[in-house]
Protein backbone atom coordinates (compact mmCIF):
# COMPACT_ATOMS: atom_id res chain seq x y z
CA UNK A 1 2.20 50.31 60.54
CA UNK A 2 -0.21 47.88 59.00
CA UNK A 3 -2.09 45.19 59.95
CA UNK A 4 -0.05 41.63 60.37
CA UNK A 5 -0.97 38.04 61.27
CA UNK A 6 0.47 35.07 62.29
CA UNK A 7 -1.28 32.56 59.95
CA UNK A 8 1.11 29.14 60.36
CA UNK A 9 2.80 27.54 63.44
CA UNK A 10 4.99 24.75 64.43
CA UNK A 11 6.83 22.73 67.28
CA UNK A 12 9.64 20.33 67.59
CA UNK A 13 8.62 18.81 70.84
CA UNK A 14 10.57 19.62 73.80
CA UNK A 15 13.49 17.11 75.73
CA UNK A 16 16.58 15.66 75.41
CA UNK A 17 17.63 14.15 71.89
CA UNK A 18 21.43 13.72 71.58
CA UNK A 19 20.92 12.33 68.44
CA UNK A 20 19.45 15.66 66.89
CA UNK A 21 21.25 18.61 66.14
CA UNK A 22 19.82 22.00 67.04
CA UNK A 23 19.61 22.96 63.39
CA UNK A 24 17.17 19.26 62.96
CA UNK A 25 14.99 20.34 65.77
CA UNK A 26 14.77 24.16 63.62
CA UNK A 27 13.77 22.04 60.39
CA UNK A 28 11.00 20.47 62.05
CA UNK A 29 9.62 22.93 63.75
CA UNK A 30 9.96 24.99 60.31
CA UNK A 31 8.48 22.20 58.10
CA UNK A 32 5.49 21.84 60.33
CA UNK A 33 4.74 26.28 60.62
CA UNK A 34 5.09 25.93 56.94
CA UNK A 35 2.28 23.31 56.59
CA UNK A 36 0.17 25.26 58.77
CA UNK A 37 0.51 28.28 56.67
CA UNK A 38 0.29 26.07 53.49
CA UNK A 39 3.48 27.73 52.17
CA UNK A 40 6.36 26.54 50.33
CA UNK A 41 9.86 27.64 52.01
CA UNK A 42 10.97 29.62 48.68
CA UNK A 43 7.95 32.09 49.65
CA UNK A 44 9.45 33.12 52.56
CA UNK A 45 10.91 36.83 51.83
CA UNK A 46 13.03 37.11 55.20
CA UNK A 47 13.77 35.27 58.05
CA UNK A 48 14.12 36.47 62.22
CA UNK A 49 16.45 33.83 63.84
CA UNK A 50 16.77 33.43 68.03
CA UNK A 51 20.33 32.85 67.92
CA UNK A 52 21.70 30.20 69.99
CA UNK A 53 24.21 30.91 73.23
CA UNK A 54 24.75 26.95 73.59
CA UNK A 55 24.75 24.87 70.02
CA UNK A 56 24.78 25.64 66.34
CA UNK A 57 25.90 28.50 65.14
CA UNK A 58 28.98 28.27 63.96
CA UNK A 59 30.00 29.60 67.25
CA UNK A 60 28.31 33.51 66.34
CA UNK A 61 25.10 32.52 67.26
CA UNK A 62 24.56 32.56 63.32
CA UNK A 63 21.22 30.45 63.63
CA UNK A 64 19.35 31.97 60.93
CA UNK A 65 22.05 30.74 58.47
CA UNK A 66 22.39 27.55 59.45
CA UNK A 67 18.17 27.17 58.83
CA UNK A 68 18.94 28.91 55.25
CA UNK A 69 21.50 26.18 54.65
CA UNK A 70 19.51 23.45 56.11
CA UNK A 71 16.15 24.38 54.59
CA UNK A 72 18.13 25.58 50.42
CA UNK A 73 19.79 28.78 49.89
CA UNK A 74 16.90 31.28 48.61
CA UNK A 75 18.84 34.44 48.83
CA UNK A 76 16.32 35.82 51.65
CA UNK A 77 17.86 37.77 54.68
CA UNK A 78 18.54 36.37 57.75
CA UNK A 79 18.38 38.71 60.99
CA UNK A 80 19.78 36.64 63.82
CA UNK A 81 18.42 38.13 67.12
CA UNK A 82 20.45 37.55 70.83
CA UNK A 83 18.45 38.19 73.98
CA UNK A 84 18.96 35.36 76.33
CA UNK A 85 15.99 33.89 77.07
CA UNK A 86 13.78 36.89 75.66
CA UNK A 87 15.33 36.09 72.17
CA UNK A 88 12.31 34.27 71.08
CA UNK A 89 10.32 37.14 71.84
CA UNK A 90 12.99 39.93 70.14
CA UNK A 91 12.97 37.37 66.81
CA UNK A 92 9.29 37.87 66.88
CA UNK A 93 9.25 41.45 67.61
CA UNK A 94 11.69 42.38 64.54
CA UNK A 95 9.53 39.88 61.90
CA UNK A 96 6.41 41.49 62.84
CA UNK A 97 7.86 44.94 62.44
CA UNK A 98 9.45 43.81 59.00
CA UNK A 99 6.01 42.92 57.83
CA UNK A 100 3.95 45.24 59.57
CA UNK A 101 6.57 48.01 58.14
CA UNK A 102 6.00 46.96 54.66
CA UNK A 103 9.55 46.04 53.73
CA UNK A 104 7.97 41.81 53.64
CA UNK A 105 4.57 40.32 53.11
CA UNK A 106 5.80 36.84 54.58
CA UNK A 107 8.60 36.16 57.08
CA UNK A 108 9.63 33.18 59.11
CA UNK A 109 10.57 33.60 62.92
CA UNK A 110 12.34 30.35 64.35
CA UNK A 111 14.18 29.73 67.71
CA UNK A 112 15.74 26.64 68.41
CA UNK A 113 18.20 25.74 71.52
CA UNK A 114 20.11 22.55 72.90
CA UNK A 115 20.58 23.00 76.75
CA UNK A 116 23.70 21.99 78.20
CA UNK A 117 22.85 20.01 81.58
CA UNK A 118 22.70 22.05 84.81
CA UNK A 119 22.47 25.46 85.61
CA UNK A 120 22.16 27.75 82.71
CA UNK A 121 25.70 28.96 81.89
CA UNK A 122 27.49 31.89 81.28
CA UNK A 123 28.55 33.37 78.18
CA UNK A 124 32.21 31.96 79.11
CA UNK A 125 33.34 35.61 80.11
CA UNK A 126 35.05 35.96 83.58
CA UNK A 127 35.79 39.15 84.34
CA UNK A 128 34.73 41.62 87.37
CA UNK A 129 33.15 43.88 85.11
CA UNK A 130 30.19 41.16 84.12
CA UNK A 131 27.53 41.69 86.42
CA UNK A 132 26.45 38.12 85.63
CA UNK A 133 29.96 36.69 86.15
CA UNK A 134 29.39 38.60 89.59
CA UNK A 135 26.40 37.76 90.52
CA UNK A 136 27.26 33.91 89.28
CA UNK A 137 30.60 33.38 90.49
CA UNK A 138 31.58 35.95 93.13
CA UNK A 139 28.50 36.19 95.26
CA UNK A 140 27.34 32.56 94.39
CA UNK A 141 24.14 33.69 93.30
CA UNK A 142 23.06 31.60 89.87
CA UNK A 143 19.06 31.33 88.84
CA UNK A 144 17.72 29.32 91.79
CA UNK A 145 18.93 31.63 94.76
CA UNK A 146 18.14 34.80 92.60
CA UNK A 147 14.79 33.21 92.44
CA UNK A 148 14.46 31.85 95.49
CA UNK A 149 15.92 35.13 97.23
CA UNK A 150 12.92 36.75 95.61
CA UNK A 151 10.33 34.44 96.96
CA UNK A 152 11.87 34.71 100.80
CA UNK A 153 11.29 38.55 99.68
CA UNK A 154 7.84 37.92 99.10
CA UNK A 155 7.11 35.51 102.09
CA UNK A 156 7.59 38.19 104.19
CA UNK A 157 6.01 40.64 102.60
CA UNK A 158 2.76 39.17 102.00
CA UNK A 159 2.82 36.23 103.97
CA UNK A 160 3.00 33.52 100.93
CA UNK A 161 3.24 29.92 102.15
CA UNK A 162 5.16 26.91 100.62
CA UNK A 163 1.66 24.80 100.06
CA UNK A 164 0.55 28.21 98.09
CA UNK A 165 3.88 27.86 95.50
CA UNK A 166 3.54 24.26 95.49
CA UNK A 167 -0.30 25.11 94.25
CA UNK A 168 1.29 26.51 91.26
CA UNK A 169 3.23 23.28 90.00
CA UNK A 170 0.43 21.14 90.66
CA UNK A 171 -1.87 23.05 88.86
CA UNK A 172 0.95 24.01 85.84
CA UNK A 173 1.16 19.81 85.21
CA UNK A 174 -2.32 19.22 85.38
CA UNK A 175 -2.82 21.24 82.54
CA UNK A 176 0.54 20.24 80.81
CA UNK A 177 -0.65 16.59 80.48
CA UNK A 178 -2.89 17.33 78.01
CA UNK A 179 0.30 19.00 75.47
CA UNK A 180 1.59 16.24 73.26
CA UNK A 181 4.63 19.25 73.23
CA UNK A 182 5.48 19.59 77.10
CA UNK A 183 8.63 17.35 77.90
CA UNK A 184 7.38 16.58 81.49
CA UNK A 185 3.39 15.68 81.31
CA UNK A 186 3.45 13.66 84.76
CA UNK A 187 0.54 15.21 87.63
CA UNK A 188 1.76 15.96 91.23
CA UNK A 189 0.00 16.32 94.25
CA UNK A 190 0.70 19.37 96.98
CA UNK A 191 2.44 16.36 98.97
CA UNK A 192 4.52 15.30 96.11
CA UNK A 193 5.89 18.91 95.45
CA UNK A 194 6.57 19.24 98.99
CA UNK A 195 8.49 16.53 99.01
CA UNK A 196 10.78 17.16 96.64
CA UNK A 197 14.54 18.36 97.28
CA UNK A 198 14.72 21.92 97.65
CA UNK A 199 16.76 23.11 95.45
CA UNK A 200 17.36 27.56 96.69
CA UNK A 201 15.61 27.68 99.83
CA UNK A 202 12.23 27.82 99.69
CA UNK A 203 11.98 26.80 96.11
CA UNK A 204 11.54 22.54 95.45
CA UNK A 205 12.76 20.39 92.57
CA UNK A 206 8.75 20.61 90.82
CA UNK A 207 8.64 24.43 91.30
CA UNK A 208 12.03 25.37 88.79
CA UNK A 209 11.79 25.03 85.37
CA UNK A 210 14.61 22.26 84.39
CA UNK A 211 16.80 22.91 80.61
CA UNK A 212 15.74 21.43 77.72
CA UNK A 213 16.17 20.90 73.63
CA UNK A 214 13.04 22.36 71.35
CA UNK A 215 12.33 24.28 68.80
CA UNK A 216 9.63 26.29 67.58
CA UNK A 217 8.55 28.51 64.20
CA UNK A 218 6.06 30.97 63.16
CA UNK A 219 4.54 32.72 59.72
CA UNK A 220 4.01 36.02 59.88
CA UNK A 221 2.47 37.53 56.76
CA UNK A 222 0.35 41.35 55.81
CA UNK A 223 -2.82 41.46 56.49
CA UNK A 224 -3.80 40.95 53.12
CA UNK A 225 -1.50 38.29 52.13
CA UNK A 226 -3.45 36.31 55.42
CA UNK A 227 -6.74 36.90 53.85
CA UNK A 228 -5.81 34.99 50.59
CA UNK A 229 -3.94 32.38 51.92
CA UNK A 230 -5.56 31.19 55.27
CA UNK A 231 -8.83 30.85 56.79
CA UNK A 232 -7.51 31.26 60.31
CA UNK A 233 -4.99 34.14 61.05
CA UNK A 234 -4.47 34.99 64.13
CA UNK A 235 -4.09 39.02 64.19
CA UNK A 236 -0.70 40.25 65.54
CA UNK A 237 -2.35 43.28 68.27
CA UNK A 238 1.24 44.10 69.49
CA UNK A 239 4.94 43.01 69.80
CA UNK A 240 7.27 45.00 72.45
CA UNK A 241 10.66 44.42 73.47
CA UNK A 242 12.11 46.34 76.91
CA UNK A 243 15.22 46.78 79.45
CA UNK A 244 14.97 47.52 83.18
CA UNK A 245 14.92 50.61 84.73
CA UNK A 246 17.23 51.79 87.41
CA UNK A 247 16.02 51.16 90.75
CA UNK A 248 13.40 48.74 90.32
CA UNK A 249 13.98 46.69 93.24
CA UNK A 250 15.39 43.95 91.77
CA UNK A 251 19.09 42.32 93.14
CA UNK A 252 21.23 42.17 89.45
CA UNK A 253 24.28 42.44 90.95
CA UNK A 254 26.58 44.11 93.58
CA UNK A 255 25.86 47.90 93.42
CA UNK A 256 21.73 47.07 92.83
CA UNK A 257 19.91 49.32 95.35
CA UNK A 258 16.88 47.34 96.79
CA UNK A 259 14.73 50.16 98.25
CA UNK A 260 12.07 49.17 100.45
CA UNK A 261 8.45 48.26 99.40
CA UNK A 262 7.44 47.07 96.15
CA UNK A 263 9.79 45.86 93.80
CA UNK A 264 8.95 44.88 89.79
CA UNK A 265 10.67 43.49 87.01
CA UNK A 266 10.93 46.06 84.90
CA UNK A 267 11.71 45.00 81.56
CA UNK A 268 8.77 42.89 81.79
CA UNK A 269 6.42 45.27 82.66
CA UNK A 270 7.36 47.87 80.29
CA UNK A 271 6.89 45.26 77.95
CA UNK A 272 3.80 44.44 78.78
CA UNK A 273 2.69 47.72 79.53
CA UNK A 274 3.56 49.24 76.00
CA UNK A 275 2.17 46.13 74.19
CA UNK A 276 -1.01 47.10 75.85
CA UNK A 277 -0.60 50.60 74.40
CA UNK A 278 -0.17 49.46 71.34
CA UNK A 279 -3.15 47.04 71.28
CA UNK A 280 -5.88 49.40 72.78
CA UNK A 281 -6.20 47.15 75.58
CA UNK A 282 -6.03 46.25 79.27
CA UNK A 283 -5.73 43.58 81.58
CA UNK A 284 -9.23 43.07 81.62
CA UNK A 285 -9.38 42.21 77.93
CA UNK A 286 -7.07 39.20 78.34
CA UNK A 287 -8.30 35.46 77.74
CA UNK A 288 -5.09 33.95 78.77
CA UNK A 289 -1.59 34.55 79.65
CA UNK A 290 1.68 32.62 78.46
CA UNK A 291 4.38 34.13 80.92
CA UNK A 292 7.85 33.01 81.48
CA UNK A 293 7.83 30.97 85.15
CA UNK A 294 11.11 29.74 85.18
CA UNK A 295 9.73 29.52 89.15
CA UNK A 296 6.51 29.31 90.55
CA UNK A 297 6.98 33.05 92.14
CA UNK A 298 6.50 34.69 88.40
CA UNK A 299 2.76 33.26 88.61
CA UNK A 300 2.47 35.37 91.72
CA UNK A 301 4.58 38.95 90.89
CA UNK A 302 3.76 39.15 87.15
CA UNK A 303 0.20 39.59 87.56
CA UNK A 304 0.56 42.18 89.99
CA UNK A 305 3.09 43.78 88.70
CA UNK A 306 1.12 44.26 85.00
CA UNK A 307 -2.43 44.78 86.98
CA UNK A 308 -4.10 41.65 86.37
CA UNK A 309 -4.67 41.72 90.49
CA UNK A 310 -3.05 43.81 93.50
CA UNK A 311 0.11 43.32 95.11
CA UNK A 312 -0.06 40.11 97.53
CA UNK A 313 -3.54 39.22 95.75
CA UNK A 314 -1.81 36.81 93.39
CA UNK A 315 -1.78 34.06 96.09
CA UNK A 316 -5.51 34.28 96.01
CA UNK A 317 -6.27 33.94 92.17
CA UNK A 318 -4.21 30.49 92.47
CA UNK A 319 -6.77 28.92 95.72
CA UNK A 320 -9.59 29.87 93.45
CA UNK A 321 -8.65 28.35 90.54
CA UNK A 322 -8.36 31.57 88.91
CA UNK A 323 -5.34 30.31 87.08
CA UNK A 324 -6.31 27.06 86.00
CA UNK A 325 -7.32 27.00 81.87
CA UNK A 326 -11.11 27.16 82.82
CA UNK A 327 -10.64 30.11 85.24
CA UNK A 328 -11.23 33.44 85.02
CA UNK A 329 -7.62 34.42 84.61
CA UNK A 330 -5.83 31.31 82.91
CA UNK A 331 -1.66 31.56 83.17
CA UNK A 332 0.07 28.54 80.96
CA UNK A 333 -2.20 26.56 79.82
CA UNK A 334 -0.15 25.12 78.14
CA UNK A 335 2.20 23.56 81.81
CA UNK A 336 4.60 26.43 80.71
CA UNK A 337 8.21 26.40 81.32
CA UNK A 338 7.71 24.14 84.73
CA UNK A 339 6.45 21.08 81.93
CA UNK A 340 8.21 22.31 79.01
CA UNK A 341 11.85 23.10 80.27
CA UNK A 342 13.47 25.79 79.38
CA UNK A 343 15.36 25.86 75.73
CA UNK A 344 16.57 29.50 75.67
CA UNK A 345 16.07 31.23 72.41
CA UNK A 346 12.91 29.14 71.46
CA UNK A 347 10.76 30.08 74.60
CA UNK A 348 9.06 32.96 73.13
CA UNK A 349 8.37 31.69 69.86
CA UNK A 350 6.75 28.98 70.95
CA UNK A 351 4.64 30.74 73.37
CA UNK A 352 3.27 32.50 70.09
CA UNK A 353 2.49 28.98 69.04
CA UNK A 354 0.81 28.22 71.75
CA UNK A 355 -1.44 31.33 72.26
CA UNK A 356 -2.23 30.63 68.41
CA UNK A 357 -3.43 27.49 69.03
CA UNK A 358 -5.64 28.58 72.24
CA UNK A 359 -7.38 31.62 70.20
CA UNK A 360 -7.81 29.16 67.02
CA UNK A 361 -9.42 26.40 69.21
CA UNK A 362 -6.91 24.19 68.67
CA UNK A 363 -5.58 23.12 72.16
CA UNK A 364 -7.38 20.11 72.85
CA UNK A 365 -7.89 18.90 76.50
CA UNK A 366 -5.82 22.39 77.71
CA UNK A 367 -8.34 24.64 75.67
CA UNK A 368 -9.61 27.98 77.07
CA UNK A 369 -13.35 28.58 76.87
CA UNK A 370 -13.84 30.99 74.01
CA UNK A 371 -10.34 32.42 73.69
CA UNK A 372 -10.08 35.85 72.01
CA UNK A 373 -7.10 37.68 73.46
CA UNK A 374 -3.58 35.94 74.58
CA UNK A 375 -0.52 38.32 76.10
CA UNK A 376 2.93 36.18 75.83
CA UNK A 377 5.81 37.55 77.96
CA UNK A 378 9.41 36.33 78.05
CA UNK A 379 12.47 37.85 80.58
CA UNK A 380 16.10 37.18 79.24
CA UNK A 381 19.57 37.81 80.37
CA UNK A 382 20.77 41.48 80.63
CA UNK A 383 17.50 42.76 81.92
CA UNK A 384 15.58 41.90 78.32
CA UNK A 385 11.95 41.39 78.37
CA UNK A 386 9.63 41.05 75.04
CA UNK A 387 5.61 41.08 75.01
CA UNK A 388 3.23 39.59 72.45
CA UNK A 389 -0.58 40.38 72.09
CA UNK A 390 -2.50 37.99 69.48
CA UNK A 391 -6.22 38.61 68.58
CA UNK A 392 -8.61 35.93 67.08
């Protein structure tokens, strides 16, 4: 495998636009990664679509294609990518491994999604064989009471407390006012997030990540290809994808076994665990973190479960400030997916945006003090996970 970088980046801010389509919020997020890269579209080789489970597509999740027919035909592939809300993270996995396999010197990765309101949705399949039609629509269980199920898990184990979780979305908006992308850039107080509606028991309305519209593209290009065309790459140090193992604790549907003890998402930390592997690095070596907190419990497991602290320490990093963008261990500086919303496929592309901008020293107000290393991390439907690791 040879060296890669990412070396151009680009957002469609996140909300609600009903005027847009989701392939519009793809050709601005495209036009502004090509800018950044100081390309021209005809000099992208290939192209790693997130497809869509809600819009576009012409119903196939066909994403990719509708960008090609958007943006002018070229005759470059399209590789259209379906992970649920890892698919960001699987587009980005498969363009770096085009380009660090030598088939490309330049591809495009682009995710783009426009939410339907309310609960993320199934695929549309009812049958008793669909663990998430199951889980959904038999035991009543849909993202909020998983999530919140977890969290009751964890109060008891470790004693959490509600002003601890509501620590997390207080400190997640403070630093998502300063990101002209984040769709919700408003600052709570502990008070405020306690008194908002709870939604799944003990989760609130400010500590779950609400659906959104956005969009989000990256340039990947060889090593030497960077060095001629951009003064700032940011060096790809790993991409992983992952599924769970048996066992791991976790309730995903009827027949899971929930041992006793510690439980872990495993997808995500085989992810991350491999993409440390594969970068010669550890926890330790980390500047910042981008991980997927659909809920404020993420910012406590994930940490411990990929060794950034011990189990029940997590609550401890977030008192201290640990977590904030200044800290010694900053998670989402950017207000993650509690500002941003979540638009499925996008997520993990833009988290690669993000962590570019932090380790170019390019995030404004939000910026982490001398930024070298970023992990990104998204979890999708059907036990996927994916893992990034970018180097300045």
């Amino acid at each position: 495998m040879r060296e890669a970088a990412v070396t151009g980046v680009g957002v469609h801010p996140w909300g609600k636009f009903a005027d847009k389509s989701v392939t519009q919020l793809c050709r601005e997020a495209i036009e502004a990664a090509l800018k950044d890269a100081g390309v021209q579209w005809r000099e992208i080789e290939a192209i790693a679509a997130a497809s869509s489970r809600f819009s576009g597509g012409k119903g196939w999740g066909l994403n990719g294609n509708d960008v090609i027919e958007d943006m002018g035909p070229t005759g470059a592939p399209v590789y259209n990518l379906s992970a649920g809300c890892a698919a960001g993270g699987n587009a980005f996995n498969v363009g770096y491994s085009l380009v660090a396999g030598g088939l490309y010197d330049m591809v495009l990765v682009v995710g783009g999604e426009k939410m339907p309101k309310g609960f993320i949705q199934m695929s549309g399949v009812q049958e008793e064989t669909d663990p998430e039609y199951v889980r959904q629509v038999c035991v009543g269980m849909p993202g909020p009471a998983f999530w919140g199920m977890l969290c009751m898990r964890r109060m008891a184990d470790y004693g959490t407390t509600e002003e601890q979780l509501a620590q997390i979305a207080v400190k997640a908006h403070q630093a998502g006012q300063h990101n002209p992308n984040a769709r919700f850039r408003q600052v709570f107080t502990v008070e405020d997030v306690l008194k908002s509606r709870i939604v799944s028991w003990p989760l609130r309305l400010y500590e779950i990540c609400p659906v959104s519209d956005g969009a989000a593209a990256v340039v990947i290009c060889s090593a030497q290809l960077a060095r001629q065309r951009t003064t700032k790459p940011v060096w790809i140090g790993s991409s992983t994808v992952a599924t769970a193992k048996f066992n791991d604790g976790i309730p995903r549907g009827l027949a899971t076994v929930v041992p006793p003890g510690h439980t872990e998402h495993s997808e995500a930390t085989t992810a991350v665990k491999k993409a440390f592997d594969q970068a010669g690095i550890g926890p330790r070596d980390v500047s910042l973190i981008e991980l997927q907190d659909n809920t404020v419990y993420y910012e406590l497991a994930f940490p411990e479960e990929w060794g950034f602290c011990e189990p029940g320490e997590a609550e401890k990093l977030v008192e201290r400030g640990d977590t904030a963008p200044t800290g010694k261990l900053p998670i989402n500086p950017s207000g993650g997916f509690l500002c941003f919303g979540e638009a499925t496929t996008a997520m993990g592309v833009w988290q690669v945006c993000e962590l570019a901008w932090q380790l170019r020293g390019e995030a404004g107000a939000r910026q982490v003090p001398n930024a070298k290393v970023g992990l990104g991390q998204t979890l999708g439907l059907g036990s996927n996970a994916s893992a990034v690791i970018l180097k300045r």
